[in-house]
N, C-alpha and C. Protein backbone atom coordinates (compact mmCIF):
# COMPACT_ATOMS: atom_id res chain seq x y z
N UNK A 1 0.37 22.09 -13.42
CA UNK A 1 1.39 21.95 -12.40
C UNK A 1 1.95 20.52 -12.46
N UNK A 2 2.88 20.78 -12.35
CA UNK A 2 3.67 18.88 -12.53
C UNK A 2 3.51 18.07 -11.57
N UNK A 3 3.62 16.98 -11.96
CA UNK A 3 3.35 16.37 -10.26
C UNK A 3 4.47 15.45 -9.46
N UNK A 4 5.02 15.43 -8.56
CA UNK A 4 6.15 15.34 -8.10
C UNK A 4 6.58 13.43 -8.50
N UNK A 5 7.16 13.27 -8.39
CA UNK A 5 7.54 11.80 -8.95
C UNK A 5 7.37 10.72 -7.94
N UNK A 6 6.81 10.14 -7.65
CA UNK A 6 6.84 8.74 -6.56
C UNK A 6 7.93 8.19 -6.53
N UNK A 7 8.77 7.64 -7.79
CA UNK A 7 9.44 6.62 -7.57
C UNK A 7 8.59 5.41 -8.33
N UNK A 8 9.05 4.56 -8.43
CA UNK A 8 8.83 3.28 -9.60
C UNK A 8 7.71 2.59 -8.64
N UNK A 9 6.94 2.96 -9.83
CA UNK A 9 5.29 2.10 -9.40
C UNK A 9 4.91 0.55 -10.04
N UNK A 10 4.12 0.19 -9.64
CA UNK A 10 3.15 -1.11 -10.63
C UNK A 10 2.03 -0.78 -10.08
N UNK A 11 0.99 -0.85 -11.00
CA UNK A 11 -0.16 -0.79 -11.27
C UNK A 11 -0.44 -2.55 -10.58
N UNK A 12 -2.37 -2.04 -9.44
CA UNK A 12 -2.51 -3.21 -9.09
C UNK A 12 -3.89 -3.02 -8.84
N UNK A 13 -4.48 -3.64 -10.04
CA UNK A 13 -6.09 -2.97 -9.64
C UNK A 13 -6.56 -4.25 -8.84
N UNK A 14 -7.88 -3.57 -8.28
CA UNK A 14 -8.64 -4.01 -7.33
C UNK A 14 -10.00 -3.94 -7.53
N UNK A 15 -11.06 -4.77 -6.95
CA UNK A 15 -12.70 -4.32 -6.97
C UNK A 15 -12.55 -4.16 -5.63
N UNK A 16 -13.45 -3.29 -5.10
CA UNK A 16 -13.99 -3.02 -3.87
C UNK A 16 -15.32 -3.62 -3.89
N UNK A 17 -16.13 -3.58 -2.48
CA UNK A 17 -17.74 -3.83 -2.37
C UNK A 17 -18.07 -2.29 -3.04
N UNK A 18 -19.09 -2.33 -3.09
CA UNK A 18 -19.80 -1.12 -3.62
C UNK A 18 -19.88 0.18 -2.04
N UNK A 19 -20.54 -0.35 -1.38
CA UNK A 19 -20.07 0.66 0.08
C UNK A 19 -18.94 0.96 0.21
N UNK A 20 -17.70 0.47 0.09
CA UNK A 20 -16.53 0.84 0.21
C UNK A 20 -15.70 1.82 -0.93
N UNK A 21 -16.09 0.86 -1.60
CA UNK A 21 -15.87 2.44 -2.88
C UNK A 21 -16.35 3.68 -2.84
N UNK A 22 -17.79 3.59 -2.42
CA UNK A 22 -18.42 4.73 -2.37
C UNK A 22 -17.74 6.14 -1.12
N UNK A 23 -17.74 5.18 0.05
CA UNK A 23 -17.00 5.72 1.34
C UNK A 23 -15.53 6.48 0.59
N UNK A 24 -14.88 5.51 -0.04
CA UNK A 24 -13.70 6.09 -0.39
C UNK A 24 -13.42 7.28 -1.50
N UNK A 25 -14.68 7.38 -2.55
CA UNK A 25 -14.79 8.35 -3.42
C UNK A 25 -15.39 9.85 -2.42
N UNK A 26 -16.48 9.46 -1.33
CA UNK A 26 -17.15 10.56 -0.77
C UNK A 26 -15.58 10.97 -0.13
N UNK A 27 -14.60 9.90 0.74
CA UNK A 27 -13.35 10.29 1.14
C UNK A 27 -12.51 11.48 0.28
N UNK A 28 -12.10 10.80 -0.64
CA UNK A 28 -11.32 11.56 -1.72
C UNK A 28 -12.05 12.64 -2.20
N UNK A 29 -13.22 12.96 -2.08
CA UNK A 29 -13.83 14.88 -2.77
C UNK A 29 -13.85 15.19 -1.53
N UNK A 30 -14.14 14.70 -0.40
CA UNK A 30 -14.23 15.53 0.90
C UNK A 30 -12.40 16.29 1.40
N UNK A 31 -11.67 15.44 1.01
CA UNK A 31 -10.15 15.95 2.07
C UNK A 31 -9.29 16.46 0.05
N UNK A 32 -10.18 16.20 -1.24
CA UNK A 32 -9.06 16.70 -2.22
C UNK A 32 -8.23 15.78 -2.75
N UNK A 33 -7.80 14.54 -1.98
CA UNK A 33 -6.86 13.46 -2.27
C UNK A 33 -7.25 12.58 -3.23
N UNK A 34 -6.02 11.74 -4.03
CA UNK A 34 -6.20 10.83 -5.32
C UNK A 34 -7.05 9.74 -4.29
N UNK A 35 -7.56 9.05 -5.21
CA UNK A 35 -8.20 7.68 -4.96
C UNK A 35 -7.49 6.47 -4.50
N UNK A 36 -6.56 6.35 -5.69
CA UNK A 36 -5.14 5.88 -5.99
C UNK A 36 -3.90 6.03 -4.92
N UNK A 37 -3.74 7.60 -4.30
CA UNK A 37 -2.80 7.61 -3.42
C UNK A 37 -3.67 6.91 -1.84
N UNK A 38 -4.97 7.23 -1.55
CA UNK A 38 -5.47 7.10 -1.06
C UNK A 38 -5.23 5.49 -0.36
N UNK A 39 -5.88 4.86 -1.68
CA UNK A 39 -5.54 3.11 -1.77
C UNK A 39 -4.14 2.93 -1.44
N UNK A 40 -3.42 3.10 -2.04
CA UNK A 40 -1.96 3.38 -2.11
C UNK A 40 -1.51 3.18 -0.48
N UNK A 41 -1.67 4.51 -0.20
CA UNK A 41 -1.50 4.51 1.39
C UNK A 41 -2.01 3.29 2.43
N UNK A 42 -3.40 3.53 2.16
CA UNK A 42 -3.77 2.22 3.34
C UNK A 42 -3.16 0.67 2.96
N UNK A 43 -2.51 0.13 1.59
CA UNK A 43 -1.99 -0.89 1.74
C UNK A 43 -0.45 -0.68 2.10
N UNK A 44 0.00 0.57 2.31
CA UNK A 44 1.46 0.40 2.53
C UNK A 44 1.18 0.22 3.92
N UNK A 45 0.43 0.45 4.49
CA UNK A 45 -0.02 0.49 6.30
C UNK A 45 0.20 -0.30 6.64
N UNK A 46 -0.82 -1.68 6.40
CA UNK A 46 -0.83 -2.68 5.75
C UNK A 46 0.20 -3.39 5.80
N UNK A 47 0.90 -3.33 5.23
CA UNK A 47 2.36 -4.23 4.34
C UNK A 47 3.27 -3.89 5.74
N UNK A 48 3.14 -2.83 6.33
CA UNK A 48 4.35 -2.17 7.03
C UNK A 48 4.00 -3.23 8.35
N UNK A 49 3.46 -4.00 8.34
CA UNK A 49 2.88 -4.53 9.72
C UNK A 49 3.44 -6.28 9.35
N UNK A 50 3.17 -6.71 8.05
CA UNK A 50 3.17 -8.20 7.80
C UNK A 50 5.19 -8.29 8.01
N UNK A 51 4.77 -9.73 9.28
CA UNK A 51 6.04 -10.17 8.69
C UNK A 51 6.22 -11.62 7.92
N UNK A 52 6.61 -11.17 6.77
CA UNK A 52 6.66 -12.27 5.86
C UNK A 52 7.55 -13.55 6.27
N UNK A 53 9.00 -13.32 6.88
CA UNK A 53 9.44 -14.58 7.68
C UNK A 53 8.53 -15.31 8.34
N UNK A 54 7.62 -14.88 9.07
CA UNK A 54 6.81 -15.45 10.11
C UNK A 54 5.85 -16.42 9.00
N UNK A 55 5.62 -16.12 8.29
CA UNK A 55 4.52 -16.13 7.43
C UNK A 55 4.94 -17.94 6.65
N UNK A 56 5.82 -16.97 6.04
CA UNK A 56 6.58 -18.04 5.24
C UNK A 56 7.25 -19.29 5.70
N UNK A 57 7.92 -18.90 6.88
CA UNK A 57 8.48 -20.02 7.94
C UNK A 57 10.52 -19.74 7.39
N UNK A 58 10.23 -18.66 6.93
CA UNK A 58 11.71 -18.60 6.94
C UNK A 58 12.34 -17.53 7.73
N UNK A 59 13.39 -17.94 8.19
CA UNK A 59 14.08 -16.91 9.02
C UNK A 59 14.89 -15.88 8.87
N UNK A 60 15.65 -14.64 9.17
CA UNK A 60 16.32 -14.57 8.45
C UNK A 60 17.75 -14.64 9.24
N UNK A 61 18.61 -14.40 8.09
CA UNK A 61 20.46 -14.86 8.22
C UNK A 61 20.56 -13.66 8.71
N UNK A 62 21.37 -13.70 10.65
CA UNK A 62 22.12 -12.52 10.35
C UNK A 62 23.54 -11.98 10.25
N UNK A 63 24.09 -10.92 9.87
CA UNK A 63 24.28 -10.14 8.81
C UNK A 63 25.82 -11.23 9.20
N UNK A 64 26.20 -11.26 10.72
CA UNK A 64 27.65 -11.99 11.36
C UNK A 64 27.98 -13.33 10.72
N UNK A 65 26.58 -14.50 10.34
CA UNK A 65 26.21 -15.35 9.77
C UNK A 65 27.28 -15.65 8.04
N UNK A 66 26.14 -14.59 8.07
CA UNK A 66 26.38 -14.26 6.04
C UNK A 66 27.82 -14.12 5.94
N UNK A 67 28.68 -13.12 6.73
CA UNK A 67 29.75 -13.09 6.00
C UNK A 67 30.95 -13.92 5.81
């Protein structure tokens, strides 16, 4: 069966602790799901929360600004 297309990836490996890997492999045979989408998911969670302006100390332009 084919598998539906994501969209443009990069590869970003990682080590885990050993408990956490383990949790996440017993995860992935218990619910069927990739490892990978798995990981995948919890850093987009993740990401969806950081704000990088804040972070960085930059602000951003808005849009009335720019033009």
């Amino acid at each position: 069966m084919p598998m539906p297309h994501k969209g443009e990836r990069r590869y970003v490996p990682t080590r885990l602790p050993v408990a956490d890997a383990n949790k996440l492999m017993a995860f992935a045979e218990a619910t069927g799901d990739n490892r990978g989408d798995i990981i995948a998911r919890a850093v987009n969670e993740f990401l969806q929360k950081i704000d990088l302006d804040a972070i960085t100390g930059q602000e951003a332009l808005p849009i009335a600004q720019a033009s």
